[in-house]
Protein backbone atom coordinates (compact mmCIF):
# COMPACT_ATOMS: atom_id res chain seq x y z
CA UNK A 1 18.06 1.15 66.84
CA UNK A 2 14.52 -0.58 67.01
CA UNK A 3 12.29 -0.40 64.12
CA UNK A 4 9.22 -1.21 66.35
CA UNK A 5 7.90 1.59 68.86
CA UNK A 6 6.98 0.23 72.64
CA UNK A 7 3.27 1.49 73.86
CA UNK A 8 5.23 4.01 76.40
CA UNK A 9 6.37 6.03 74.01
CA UNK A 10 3.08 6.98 72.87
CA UNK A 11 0.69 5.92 76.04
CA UNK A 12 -3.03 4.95 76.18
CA UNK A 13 -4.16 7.68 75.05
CA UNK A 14 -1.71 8.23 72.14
CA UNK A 15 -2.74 4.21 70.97
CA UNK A 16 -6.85 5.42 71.15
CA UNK A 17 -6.13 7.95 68.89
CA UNK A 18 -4.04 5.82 66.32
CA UNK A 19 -6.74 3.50 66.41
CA UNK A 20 -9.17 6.09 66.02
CA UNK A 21 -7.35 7.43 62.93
CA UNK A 22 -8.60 4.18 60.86
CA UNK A 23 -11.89 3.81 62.10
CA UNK A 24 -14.94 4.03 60.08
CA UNK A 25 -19.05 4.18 61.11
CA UNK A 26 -21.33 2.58 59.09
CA UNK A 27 -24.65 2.13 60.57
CA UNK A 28 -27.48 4.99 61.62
CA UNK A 29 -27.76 3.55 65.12
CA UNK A 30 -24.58 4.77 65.73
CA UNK A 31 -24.43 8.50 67.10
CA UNK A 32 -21.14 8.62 68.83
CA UNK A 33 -18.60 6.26 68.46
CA UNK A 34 -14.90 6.38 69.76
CA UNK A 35 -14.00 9.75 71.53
CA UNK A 36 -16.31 9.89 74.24
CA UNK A 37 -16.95 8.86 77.90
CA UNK A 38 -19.46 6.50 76.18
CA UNK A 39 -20.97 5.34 72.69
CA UNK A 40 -23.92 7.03 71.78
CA UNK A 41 -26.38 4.05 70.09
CA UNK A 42 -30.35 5.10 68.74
CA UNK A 43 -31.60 1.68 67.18
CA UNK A 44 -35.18 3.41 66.56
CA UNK A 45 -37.63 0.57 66.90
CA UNK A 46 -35.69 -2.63 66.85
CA UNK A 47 -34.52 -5.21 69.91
CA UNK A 48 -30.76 -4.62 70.86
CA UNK A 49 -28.63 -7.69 71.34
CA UNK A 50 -25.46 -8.05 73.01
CA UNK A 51 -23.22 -10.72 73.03
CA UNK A 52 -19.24 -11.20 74.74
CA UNK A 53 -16.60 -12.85 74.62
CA UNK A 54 -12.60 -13.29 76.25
CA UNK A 55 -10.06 -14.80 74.71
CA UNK A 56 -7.08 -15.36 76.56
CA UNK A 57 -3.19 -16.01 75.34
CA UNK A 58 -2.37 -19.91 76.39
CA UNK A 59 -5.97 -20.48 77.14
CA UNK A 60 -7.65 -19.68 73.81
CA UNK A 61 -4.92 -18.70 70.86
CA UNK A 62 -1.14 -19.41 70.82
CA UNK A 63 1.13 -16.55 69.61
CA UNK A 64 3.64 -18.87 68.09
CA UNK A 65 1.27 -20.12 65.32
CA UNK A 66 -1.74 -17.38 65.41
CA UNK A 67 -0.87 -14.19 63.28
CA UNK A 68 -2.05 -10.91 65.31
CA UNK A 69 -3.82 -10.03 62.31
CA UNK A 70 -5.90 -13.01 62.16
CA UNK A 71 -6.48 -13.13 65.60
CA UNK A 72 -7.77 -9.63 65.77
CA UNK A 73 -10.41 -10.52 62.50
CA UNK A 74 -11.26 -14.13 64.84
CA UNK A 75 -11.98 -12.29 68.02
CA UNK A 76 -14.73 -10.13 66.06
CA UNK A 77 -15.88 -12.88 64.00
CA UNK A 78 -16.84 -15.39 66.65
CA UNK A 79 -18.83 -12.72 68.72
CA UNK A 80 -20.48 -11.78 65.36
CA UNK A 81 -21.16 -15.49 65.16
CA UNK A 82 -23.19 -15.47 67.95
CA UNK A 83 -25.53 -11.83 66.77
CA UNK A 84 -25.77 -14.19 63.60
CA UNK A 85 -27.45 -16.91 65.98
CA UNK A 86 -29.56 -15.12 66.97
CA UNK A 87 -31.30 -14.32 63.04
CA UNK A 88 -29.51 -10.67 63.84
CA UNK A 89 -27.70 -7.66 62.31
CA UNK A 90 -24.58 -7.04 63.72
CA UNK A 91 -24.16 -3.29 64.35
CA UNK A 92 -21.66 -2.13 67.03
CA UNK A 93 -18.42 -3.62 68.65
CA UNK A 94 -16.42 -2.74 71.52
CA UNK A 95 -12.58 -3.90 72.33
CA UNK A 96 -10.90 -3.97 75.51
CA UNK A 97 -7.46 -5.06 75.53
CA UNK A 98 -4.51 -5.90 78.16
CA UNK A 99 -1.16 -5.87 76.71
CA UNK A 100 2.03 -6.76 78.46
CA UNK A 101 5.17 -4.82 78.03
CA UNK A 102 6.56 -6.92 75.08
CA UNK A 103 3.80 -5.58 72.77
CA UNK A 104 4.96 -2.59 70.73
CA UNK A 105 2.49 0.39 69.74
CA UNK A 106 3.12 -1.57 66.13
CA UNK A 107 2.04 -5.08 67.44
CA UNK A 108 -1.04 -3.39 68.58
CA UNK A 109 -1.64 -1.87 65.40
CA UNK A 110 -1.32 -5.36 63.71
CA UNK A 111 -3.96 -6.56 65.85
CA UNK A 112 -6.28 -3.66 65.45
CA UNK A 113 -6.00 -3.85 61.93
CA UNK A 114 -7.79 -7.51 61.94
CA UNK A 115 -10.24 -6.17 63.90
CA UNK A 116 -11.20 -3.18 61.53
CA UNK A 117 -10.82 -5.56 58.48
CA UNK A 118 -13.64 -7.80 60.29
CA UNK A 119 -15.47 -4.24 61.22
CA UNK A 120 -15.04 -3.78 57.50
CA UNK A 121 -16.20 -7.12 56.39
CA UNK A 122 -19.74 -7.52 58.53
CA UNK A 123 -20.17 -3.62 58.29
CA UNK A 124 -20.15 -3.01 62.32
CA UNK A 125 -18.78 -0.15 63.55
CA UNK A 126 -16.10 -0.45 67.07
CA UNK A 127 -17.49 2.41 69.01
CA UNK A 128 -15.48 1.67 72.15
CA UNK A 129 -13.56 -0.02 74.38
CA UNK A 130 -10.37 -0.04 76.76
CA UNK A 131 -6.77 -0.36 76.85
CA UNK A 132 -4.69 -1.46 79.99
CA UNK A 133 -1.49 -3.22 80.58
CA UNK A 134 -1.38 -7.63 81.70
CA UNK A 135 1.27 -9.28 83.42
CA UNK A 136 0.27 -12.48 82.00
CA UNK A 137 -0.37 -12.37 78.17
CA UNK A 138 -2.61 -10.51 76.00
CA UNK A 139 -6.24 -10.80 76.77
CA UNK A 140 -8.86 -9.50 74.45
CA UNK A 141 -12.76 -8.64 75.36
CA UNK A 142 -14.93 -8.03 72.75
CA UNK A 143 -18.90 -7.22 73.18
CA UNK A 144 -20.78 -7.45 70.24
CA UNK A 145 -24.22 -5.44 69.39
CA UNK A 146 -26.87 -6.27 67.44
CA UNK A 147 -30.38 -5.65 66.32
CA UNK A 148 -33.44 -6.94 64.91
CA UNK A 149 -36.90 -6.23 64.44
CA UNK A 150 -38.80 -8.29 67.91
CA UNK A 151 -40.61 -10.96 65.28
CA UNK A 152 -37.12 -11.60 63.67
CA UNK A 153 -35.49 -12.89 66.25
CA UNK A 154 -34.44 -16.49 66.95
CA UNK A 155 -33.52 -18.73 70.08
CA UNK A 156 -32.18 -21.56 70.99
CA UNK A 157 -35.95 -22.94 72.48
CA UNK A 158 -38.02 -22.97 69.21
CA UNK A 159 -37.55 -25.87 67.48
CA UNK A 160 -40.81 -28.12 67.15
CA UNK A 161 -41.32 -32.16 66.70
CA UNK A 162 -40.55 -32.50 63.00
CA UNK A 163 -38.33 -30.11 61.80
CA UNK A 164 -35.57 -30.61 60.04
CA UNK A 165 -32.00 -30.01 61.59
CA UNK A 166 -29.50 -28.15 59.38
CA UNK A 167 -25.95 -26.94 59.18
CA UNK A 168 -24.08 -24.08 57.28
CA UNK A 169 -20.82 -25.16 55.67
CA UNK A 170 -18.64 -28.06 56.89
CA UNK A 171 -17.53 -29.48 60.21
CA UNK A 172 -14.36 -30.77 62.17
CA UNK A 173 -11.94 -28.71 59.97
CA UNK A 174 -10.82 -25.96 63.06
CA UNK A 175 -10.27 -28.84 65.21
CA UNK A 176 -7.99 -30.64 62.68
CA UNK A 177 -6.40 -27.04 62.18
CA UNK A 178 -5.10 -26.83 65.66
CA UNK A 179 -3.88 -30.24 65.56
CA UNK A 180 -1.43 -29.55 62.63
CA UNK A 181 -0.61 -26.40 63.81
CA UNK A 182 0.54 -27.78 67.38
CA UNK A 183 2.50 -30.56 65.25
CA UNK A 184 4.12 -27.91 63.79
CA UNK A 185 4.72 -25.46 66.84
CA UNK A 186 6.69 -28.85 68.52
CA UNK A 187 8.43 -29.63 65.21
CA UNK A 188 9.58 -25.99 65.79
CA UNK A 189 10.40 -26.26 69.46
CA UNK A 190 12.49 -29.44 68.43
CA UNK A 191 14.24 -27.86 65.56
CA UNK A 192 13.88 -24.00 65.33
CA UNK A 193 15.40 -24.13 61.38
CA UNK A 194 12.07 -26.20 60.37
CA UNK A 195 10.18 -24.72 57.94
CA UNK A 196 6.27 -25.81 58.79
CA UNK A 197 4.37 -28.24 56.78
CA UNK A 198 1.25 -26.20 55.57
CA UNK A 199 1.03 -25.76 51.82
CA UNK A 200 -1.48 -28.72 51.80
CA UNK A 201 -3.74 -27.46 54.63
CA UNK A 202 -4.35 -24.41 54.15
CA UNK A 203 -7.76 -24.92 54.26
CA UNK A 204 -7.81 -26.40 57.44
CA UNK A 205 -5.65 -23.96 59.29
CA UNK A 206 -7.04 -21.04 57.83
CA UNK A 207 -10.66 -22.67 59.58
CA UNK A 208 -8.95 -22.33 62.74
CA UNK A 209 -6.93 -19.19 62.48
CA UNK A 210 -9.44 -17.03 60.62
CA UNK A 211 -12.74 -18.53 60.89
CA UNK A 212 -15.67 -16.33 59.14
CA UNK A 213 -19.67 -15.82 61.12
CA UNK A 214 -21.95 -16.81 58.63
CA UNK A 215 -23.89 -13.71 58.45
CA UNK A 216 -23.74 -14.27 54.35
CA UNK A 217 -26.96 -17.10 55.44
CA UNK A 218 -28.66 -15.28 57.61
CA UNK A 219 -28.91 -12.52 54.93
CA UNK A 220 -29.80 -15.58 52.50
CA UNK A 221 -32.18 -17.60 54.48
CA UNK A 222 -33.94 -13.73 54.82
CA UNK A 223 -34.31 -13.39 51.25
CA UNK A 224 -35.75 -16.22 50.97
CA UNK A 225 -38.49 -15.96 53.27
CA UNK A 226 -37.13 -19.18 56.07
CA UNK A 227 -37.36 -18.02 59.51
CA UNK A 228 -35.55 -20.14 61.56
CA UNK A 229 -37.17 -22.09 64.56
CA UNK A 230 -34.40 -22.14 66.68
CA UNK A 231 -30.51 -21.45 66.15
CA UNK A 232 -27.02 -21.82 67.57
CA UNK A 233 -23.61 -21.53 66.44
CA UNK A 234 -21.16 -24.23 66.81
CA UNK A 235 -18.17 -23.28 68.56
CA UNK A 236 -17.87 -26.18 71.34
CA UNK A 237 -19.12 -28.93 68.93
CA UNK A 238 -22.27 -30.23 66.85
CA UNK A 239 -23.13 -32.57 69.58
CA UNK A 240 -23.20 -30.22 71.91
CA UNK A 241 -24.73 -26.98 70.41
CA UNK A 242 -27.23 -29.74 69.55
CA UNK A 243 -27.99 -30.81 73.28
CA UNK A 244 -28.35 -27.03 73.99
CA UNK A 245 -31.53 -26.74 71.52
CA UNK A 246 -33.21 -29.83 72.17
CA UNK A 247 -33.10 -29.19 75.96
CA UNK A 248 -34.35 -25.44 75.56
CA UNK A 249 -37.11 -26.89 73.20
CA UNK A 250 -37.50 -30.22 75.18
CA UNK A 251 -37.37 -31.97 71.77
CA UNK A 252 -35.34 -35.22 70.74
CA UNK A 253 -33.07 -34.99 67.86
CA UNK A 254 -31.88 -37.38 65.34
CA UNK A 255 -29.09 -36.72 62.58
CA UNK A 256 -28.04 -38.56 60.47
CA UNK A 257 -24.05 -39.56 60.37
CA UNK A 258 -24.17 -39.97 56.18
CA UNK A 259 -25.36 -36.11 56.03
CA UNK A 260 -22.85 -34.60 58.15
CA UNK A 261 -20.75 -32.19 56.04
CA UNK A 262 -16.79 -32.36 56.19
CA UNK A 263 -14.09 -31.40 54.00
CA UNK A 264 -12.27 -33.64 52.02
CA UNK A 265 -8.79 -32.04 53.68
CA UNK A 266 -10.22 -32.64 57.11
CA UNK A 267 -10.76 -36.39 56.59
CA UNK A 268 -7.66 -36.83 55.37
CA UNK A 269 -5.98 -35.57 57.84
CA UNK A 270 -7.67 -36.78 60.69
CA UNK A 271 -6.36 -40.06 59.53
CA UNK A 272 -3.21 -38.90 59.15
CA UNK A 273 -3.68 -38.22 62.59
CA UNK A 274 -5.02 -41.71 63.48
CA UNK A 275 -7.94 -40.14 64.66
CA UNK A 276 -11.96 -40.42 63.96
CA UNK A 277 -13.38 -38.28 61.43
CA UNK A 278 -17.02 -38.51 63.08
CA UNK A 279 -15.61 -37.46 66.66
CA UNK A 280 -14.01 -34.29 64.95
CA UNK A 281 -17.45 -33.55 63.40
CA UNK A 282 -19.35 -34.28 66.18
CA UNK A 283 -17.00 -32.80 69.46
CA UNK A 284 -14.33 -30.64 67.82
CA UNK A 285 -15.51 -27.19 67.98
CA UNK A 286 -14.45 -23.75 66.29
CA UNK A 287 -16.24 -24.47 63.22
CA UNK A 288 -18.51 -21.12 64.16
CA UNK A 289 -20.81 -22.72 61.75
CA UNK A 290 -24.78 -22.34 62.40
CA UNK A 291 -26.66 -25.12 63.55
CA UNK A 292 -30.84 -24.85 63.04
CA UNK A 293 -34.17 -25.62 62.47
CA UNK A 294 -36.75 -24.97 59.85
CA UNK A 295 -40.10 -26.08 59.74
CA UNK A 296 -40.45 -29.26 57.03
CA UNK A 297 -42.09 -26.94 54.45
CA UNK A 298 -38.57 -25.52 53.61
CA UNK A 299 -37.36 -28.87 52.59
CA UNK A 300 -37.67 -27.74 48.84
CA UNK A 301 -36.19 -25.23 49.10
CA UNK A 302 -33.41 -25.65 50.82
CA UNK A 303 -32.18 -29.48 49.75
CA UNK A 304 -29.98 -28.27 47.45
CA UNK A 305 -28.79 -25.19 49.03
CA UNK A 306 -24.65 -24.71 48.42
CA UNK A 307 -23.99 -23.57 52.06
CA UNK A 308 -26.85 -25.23 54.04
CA UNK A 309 -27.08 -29.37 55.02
CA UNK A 310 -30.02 -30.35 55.98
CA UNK A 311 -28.52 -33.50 58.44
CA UNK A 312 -31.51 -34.73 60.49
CA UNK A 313 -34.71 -34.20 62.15
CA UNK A 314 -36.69 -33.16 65.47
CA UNK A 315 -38.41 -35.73 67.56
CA UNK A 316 -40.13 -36.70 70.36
CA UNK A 317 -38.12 -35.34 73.45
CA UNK A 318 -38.67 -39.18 74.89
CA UNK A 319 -36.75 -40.26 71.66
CA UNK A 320 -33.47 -38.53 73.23
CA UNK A 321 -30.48 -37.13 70.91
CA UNK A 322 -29.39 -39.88 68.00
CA UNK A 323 -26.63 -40.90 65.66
CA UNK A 324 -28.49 -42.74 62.74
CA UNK A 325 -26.45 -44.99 59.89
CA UNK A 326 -27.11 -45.94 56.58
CA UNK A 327 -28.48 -49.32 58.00
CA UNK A 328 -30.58 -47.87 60.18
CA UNK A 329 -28.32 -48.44 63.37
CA UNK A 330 -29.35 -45.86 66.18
CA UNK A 331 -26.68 -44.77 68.61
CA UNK A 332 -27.46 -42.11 71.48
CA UNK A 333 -25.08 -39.24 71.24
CA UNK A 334 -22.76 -37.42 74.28
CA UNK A 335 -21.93 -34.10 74.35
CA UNK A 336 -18.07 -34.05 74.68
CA UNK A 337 -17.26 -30.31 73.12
CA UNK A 338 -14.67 -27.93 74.11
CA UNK A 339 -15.01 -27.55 78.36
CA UNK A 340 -14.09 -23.75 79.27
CA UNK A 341 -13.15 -25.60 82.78
């Protein structure tokens, strides 16, 4: 007998109120969560913002290598990613799921359970959603709420001729994730006694599996006073999320390639892999890092920042988007992230 239960033995409405069961609110502009024909939401005087994403299976994850777990905590954490681009608080979440008939009621939990661990981790509360069957893979919708005060929030179209360009953590290392883990999905295919290769890139893979919205420097960059100017996160590639500001702001750009942050496991590997560590910086994608601007009077204060680079600066629009070297060789840059077509 099966240990594992399948979803018609306890039907959609059976699965809501499992999920239910495990779900906590945190925040005051939520007055009705889960349980309802709709959320009930009362932000009092702030701005709402809503952001969404789909991720589909074979288009966007890979069930052979991407725990359920993780991928429930990922599909959260890059739509908080994008309330954290915008210099907001992340409040409310809802999940709509379609589940073929090979799921059981305790895959679903699985996957639940790395949502509520991200719900848990940015303090948002899921306050709705749907569940319905798919023919063709798991599919998962999630709609992200935010809010700020109106003179808190950033976009994409503020940055101004001279301020400096900056970046949260370090780049390239989801893209060289994926690429191990695919090695080691057709090492698997080829021989399915394999054990996989990962001990020594962890890092790497957990970037891609797992990877975290900085929310921790928005909350930072607020303490200290730094509004940005404009903002993006980086999940189709620096060089893109870059074009996208400087044509909103009709600014040039320049950055500078010895500033760019990367991991000393990424480099490494993208060797390994016979492959450029500037294109993985530049094009891979993933990273859900922030990308931003700050006017040149936060220079002091935020050169030596743990989390934050500061890699270039804003320029004349005429000036275009740059590359510069150490020698002072200037190369215009293409935008060659992640196409969704």
């Amino acid at each position: 007998m099966s240990e594992y239960t399948p979803l018609s033995a306890v039907g959609e409405f059976g699965l809501i109120r499992k999920i239910k069961e495990k779900i906590e609110l945190r925040n005051e502009s939520t007055i009705t969560g889960i349980g309802d024909d709709a959320a009930v939401l009362e932000p009092k005087e702030k701005q709402v913002v809503v952001s969404s994403d789909m991720l589909l299976e074979g288009v966007h994850f890979d069930l052979t290598f991407c725990p359920l777990k993780h991928l429930g905590y990922k599909a959260v954490a890059v739509n908080v990613s994008d309330i954290a681009a915008m210099n907001a608080k992340p409040t409310q979440i809802t999940v709509n799921i379609a589940v073929g008939a090979r799921f059981t009621v305790e895959a679903v939990e699985e996957l639940y359970e790395g949502i509520r661990l991200a719900c848990e981790s940015y303090k948002v509360d899921l306050v709705g959603g749907d569940t319905t069957s798919s023919a063709a893979g798991l599919v998962i919708s999630v709609t992200a709420l935010g809010e700020a005060a109106p003179d808190q929030l950033v976009y994409r179209n503020g940055a101004k001729l001279n301020d400096l360009v900056c970046v949260t953590g370090d780049l390239g290392a989801a893209y060289m994730g994926l690429q191990i883990l695919e090695r080691e999905k057709q090492a698997f295919i080829a021989n399915p006694d394999m054990q996989p290769e990962l001990e020594d890139k962890q890092y790497i893979v957990g970037r891609q599996l797992r990877p975290e919205a900085r929310m921790d420097v928005i909350y930072d960059l607020k303490e200290r006073g730094i509004k940005p100017t404009s903002m993006i996160d980086i999940s189709d590639g620096l060089a893109s999320e870059l074009f996208h500001i400087c044509s909103q702001s009709k600014v040039g750009a320049t950055v500078f390639k010895d500033n760019l942050p990367a991991d000393p496991q990424m480099l490494e590997t993208a060797v390994e892999f016979n492959m450029d560590p500037l294109t993985c910086i530049m094009n891979g994608g993933e990273d859900y890092e922030l990308l931003f601007t700050v006017p040149l009077s936060a220079y002091d204060e935020l050169k030596n920042h743990p989390d934050i680079t500061i890699i270039g600066k804003i320029t004349e629009e005429s000036e275009g988007v740059n590359l510069a070297t150490k020698t002072g060789q200037v190369f215009p840059l293409k935008a060659q992230g992640w196409s969704h077509f």
